[in-house]
C-alpha atoms as a PDB file:
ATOM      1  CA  UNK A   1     -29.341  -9.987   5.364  1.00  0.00           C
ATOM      2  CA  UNK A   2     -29.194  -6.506   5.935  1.00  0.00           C
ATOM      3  CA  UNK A   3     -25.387  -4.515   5.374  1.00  0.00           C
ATOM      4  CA  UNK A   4     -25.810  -2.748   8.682  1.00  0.00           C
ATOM      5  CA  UNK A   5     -26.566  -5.630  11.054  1.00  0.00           C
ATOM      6  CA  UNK A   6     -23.400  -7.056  12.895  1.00  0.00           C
ATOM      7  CA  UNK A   7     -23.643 -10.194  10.699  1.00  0.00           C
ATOM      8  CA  UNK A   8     -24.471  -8.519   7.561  1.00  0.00           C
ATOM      9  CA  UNK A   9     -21.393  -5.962   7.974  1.00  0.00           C
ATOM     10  CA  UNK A  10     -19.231  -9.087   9.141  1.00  0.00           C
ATOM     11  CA  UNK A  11     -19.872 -10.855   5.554  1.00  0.00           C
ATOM     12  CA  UNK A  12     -19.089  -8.035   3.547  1.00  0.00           C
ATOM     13  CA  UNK A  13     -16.060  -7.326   5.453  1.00  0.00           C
ATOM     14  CA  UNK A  14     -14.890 -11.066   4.980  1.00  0.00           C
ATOM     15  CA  UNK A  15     -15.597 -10.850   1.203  1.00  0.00           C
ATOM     16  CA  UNK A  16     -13.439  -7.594   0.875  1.00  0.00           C
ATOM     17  CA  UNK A  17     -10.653  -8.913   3.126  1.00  0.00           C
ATOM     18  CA  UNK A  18     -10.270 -12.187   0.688  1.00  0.00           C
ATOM     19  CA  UNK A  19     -10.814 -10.245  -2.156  1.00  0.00           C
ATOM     20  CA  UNK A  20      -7.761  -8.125  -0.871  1.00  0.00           C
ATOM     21  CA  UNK A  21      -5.565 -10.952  -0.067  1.00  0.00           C
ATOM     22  CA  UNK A  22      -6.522 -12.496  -3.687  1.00  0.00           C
ATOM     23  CA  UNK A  23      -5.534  -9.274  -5.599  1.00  0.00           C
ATOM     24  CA  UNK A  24      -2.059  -8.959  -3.689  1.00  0.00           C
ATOM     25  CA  UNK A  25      -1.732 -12.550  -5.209  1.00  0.00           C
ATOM     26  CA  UNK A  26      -3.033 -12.727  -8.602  1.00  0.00           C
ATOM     27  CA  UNK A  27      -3.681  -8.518  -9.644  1.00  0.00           C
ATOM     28  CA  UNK A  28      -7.295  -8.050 -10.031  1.00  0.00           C
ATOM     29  CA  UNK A  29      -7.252  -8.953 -13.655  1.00  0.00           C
ATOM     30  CA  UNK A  30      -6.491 -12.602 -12.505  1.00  0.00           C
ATOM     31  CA  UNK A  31      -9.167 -12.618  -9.745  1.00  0.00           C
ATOM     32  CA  UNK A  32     -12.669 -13.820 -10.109  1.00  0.00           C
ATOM     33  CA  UNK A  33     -15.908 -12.978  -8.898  1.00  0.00           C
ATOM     34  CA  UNK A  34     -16.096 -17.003  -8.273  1.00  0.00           C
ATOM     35  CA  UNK A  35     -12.931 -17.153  -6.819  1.00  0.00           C
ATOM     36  CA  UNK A  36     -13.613 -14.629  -3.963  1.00  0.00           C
ATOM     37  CA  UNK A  37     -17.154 -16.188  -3.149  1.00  0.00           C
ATOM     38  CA  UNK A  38     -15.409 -19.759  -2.946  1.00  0.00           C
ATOM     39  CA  UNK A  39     -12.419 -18.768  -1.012  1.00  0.00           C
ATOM     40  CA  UNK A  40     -14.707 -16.241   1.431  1.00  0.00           C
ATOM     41  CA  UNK A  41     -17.585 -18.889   1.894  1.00  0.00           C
ATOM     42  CA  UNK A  42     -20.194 -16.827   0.499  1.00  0.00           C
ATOM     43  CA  UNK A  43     -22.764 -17.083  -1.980  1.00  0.00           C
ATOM     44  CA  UNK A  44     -23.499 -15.300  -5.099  1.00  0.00           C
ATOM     45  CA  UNK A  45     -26.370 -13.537  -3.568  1.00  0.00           C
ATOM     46  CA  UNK A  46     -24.213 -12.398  -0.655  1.00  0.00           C
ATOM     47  CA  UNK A  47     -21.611 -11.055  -3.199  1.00  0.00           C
ATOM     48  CA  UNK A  48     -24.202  -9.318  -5.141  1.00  0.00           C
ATOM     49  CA  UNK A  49     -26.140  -7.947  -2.387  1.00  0.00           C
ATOM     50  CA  UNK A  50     -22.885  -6.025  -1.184  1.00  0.00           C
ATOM     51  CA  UNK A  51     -21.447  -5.080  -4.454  1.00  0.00           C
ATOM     52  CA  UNK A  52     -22.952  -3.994  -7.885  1.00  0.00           C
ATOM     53  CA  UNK A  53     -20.085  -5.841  -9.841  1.00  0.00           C
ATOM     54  CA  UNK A  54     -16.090  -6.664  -9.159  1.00  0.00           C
ATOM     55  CA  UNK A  55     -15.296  -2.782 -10.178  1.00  0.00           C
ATOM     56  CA  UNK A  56     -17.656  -2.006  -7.423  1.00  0.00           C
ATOM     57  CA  UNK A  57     -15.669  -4.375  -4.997  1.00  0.00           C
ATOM     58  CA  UNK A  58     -12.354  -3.167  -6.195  1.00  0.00           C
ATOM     59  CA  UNK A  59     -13.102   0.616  -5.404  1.00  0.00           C
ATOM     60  CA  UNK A  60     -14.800  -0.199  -1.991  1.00  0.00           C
ATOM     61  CA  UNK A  61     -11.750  -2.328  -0.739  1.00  0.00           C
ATOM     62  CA  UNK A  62      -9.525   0.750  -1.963  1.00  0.00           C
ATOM     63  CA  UNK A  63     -11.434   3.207  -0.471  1.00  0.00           C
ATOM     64  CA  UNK A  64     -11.386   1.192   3.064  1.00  0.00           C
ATOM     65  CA  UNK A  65      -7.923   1.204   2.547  1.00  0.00           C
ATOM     66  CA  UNK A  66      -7.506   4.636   2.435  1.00  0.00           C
ATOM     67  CA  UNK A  67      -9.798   5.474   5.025  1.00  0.00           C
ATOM     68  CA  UNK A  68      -7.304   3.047   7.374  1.00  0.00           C
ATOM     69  CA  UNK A  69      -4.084   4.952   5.751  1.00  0.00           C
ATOM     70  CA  UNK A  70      -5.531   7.998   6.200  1.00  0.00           C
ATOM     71  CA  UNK A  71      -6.657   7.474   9.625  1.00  0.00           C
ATOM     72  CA  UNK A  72      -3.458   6.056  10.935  1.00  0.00           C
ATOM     73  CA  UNK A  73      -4.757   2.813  11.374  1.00  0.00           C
ATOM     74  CA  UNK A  74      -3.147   0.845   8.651  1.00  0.00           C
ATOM     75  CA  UNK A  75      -0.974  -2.052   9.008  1.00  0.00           C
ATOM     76  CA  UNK A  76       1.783  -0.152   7.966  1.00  0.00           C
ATOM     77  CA  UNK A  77       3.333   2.929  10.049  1.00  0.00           C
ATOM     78  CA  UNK A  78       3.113   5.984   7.598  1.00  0.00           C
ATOM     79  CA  UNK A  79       2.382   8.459  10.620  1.00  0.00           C
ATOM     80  CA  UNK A  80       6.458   9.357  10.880  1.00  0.00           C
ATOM     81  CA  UNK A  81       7.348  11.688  13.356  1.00  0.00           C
ATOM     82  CA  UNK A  82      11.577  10.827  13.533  1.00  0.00           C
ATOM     83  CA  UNK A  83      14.349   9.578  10.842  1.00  0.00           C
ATOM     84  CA  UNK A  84      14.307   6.240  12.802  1.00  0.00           C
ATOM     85  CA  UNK A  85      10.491   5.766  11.748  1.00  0.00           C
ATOM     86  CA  UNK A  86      11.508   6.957   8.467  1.00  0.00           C
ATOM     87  CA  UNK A  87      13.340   4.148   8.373  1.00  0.00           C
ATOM     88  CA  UNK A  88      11.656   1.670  10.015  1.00  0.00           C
ATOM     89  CA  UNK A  89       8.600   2.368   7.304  1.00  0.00           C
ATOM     90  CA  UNK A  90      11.050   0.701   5.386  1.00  0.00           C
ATOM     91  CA  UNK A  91      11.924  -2.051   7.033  1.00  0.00           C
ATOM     92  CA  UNK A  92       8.107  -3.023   7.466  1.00  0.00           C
ATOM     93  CA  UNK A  93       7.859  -3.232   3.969  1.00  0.00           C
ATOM     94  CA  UNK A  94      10.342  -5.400   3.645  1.00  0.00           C
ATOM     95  CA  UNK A  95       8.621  -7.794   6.613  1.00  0.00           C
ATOM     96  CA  UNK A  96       5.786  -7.428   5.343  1.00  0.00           C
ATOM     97  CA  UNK A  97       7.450  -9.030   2.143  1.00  0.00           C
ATOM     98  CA  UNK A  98       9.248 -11.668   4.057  1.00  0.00           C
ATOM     99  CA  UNK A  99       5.861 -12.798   5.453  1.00  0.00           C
ATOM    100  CA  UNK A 100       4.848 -13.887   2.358  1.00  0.00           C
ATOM    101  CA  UNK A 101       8.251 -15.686   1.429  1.00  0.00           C
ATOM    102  CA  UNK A 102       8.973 -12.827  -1.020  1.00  0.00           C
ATOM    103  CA  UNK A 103       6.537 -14.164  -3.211  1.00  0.00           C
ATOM    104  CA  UNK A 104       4.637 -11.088  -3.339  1.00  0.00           C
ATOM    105  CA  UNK A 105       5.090  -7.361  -3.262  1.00  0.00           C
ATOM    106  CA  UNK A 106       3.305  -4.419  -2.334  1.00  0.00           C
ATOM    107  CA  UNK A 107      -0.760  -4.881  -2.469  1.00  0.00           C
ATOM    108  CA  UNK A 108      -1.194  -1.828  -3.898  1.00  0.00           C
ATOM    109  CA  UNK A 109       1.664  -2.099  -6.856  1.00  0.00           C
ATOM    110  CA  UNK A 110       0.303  -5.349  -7.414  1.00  0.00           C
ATOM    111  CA  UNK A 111      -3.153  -4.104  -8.203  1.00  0.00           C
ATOM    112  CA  UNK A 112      -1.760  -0.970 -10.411  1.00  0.00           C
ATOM    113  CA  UNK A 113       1.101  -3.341 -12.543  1.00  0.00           C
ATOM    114  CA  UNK A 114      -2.407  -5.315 -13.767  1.00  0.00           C
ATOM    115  CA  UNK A 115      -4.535  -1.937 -14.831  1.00  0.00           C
ATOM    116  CA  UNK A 116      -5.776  -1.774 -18.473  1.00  0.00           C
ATOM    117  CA  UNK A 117      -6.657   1.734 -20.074  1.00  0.00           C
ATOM    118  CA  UNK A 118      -9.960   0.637 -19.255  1.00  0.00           C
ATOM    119  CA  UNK A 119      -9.800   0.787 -15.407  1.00  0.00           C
ATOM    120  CA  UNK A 120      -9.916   4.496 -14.456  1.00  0.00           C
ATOM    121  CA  UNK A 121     -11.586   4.145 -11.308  1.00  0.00           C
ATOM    122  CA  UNK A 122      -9.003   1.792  -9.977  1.00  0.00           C
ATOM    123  CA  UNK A 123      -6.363   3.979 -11.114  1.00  0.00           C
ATOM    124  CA  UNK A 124      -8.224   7.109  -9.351  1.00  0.00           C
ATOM    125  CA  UNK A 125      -8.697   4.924  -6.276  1.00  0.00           C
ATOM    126  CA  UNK A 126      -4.627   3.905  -6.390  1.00  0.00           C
ATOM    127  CA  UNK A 127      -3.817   7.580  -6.622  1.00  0.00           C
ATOM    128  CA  UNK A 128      -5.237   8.540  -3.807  1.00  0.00           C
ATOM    129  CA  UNK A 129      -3.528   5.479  -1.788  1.00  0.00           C
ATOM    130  CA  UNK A 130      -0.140   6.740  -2.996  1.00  0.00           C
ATOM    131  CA  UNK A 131      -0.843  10.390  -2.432  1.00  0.00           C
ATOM    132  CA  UNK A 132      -1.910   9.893   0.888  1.00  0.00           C
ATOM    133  CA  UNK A 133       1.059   8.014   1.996  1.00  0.00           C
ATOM    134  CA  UNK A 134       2.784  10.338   0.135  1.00  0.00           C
ATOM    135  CA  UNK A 135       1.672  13.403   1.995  1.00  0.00           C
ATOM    136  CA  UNK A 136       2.603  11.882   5.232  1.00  0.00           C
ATOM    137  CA  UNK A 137       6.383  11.603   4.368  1.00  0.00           C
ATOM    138  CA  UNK A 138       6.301  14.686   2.714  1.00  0.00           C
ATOM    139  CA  UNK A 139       4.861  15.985   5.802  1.00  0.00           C
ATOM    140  CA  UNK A 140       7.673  14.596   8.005  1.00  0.00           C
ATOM    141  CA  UNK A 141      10.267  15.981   5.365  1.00  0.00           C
ATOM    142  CA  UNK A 142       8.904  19.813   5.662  1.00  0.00           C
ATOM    143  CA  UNK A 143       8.871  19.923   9.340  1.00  0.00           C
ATOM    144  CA  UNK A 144      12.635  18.824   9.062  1.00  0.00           C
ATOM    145  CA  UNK A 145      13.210  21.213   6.801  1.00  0.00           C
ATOM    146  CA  UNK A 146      11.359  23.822   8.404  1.00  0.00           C
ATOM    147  CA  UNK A 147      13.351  22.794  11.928  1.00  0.00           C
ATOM    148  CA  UNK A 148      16.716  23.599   9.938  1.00  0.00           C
ATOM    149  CA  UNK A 149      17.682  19.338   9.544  1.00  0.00           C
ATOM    150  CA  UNK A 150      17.284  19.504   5.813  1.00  0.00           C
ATOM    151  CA  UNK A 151      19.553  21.187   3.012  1.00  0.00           C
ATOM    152  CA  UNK A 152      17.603  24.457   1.482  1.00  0.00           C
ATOM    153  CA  UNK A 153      17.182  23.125  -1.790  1.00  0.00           C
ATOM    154  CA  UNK A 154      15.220  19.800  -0.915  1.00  0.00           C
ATOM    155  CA  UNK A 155      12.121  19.290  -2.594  1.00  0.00           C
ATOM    156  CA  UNK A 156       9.733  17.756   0.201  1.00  0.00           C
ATOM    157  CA  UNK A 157       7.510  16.283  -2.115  1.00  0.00           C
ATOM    158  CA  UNK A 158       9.671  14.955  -4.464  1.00  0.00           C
ATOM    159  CA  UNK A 159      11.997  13.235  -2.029  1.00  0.00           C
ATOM    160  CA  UNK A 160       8.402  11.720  -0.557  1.00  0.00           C
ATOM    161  CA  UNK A 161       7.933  10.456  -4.099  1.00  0.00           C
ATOM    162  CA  UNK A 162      11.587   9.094  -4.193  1.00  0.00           C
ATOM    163  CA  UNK A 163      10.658   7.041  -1.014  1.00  0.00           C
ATOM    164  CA  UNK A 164       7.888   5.613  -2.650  1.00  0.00           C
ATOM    165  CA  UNK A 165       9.549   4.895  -6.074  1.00  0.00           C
ATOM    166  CA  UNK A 166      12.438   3.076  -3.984  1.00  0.00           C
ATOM    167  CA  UNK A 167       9.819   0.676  -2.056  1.00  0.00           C
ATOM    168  CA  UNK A 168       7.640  -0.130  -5.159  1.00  0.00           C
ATOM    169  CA  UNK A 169      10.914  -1.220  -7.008  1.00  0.00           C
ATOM    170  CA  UNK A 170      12.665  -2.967  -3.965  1.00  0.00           C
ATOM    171  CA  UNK A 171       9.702  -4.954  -3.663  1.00  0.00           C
ATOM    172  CA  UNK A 172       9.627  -6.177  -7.231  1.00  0.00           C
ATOM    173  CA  UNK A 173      13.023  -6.518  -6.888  1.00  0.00           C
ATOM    174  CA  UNK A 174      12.844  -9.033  -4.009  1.00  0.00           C
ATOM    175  CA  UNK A 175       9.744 -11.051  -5.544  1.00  0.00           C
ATOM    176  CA  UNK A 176      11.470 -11.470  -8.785  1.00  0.00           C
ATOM    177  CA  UNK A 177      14.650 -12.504  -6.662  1.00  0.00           C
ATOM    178  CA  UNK A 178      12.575 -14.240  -4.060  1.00  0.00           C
ATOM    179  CA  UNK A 179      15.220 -13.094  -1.315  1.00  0.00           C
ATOM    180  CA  UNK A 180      15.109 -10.612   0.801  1.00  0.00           C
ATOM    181  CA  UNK A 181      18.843  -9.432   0.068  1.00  0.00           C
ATOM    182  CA  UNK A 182      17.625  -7.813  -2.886  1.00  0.00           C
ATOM    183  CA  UNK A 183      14.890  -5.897  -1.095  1.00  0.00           C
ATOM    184  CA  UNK A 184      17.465  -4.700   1.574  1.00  0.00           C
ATOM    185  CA  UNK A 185      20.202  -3.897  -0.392  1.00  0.00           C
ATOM    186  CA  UNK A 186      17.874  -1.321  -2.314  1.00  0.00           C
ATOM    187  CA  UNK A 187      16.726   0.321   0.390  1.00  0.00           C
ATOM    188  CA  UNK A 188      20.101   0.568   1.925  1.00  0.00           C
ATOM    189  CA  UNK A 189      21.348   2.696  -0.639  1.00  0.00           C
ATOM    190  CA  UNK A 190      18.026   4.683  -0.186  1.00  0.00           C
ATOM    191  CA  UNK A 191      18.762   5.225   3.509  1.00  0.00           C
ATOM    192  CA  UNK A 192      22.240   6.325   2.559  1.00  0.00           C
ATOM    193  CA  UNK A 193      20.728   8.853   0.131  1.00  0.00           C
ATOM    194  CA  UNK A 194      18.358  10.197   2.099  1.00  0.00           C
ATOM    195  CA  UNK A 195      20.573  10.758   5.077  1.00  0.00           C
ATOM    196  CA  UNK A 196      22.806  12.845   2.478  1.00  0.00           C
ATOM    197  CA  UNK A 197      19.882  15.605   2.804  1.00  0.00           C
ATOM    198  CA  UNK A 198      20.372  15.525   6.442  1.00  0.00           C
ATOM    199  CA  UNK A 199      22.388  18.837   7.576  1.00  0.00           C
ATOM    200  CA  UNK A 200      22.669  17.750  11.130  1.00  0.00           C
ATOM    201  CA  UNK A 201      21.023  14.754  12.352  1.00  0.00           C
ATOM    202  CA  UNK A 202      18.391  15.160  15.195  1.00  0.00           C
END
């Protein structure tokens, strides 16, 4: 089966997309090459055919991921334009939380909290997730600035890494908790923070 027919390109999507789902459950540590052919109904030859080795699998599902972040097509909103999206890219992390019954957090923190000192690609491929959702807050936060609705001595980029911080903690936060009172209570206070840098509100 060739990778660029219809069918070929719809099997190695479905492999990646389980393989996904499986590493936001179990970090890719826990994950087998087995386990994503059972649970994607695909053979060994499939799997192989598509992807040298897991590595290989890990780095293309991360790379399609920040192709979709990058593009403004990912699940989650990072495109923010107003302090109300600001916020509500908050709040969909918490849904997207609540989804899963708080039993997991944030695909991407899941995947990082399992890396060895072996995995350097991975941790490459995470970086540039981050930094890429980073740059779009940071993007929003320096036209606010530059539009005179942010104090003169905020740091764009590190307020952009602040956001992140806050969402990668909440979320452990919430699984270890398994309620969603401890995700929203975090980022409440983050809100109230942020809105602190606010010199007058748009």
């Amino acid at each position: 089966m060739k990778a660029g027919s219809p069918r070929g390109a719809r099997t190695k999507r479905r492999i990646m997309e389980t393989a996904f789902d499986l590493f936001h459950i179990k970090g890719v540590a826990g994950t087998s090459p087995d386990e994503i052919i059972a649970a994607s109904g695909t053979g060994k030859g499939q799997f192989y055919y598509y992807f040298a080795n897991k590595n290989d699998l890990v780095h293309q599902v991360l790379e399609s991921h920040l192709d979709l972040i990058e593009t403004g097509k990912a699940p989650l909103k990072h495109d923010i334009q107003s302090w109300d999206e600001l916020e509500l890219w908050f709040v969909q992390h918490i849904e997207l939380q609540d989804r899963f019954r708080m039993a997991r957090s944030c695909p991407f923190g899941t995947i990082g909290n399992g890396l060895s000192e072996q995995d350097d690609l991975i941790r490459v491929d995470l970086c540039r997730i981050f930094e890429a959702v980073k740059s779009k807050i940071a993007a929003f936060f320096t036209k606010e600035k530059a539009q005179g609705r942010l104090a003169p001595g905020v740091n764009e980029e590190a307020l952009a890494d602040y956001c992140l911080g806050v969402v990668q903690g909440a979320m452990i936060m919430g699984k270890i908790k398994r309620t969603r009172q401890a995700t929203e209570v975090v980022v409440g206070e983050a809100l109230a923070h942020l809105r602190q840098s606010i010199r007058s509100v748009p």
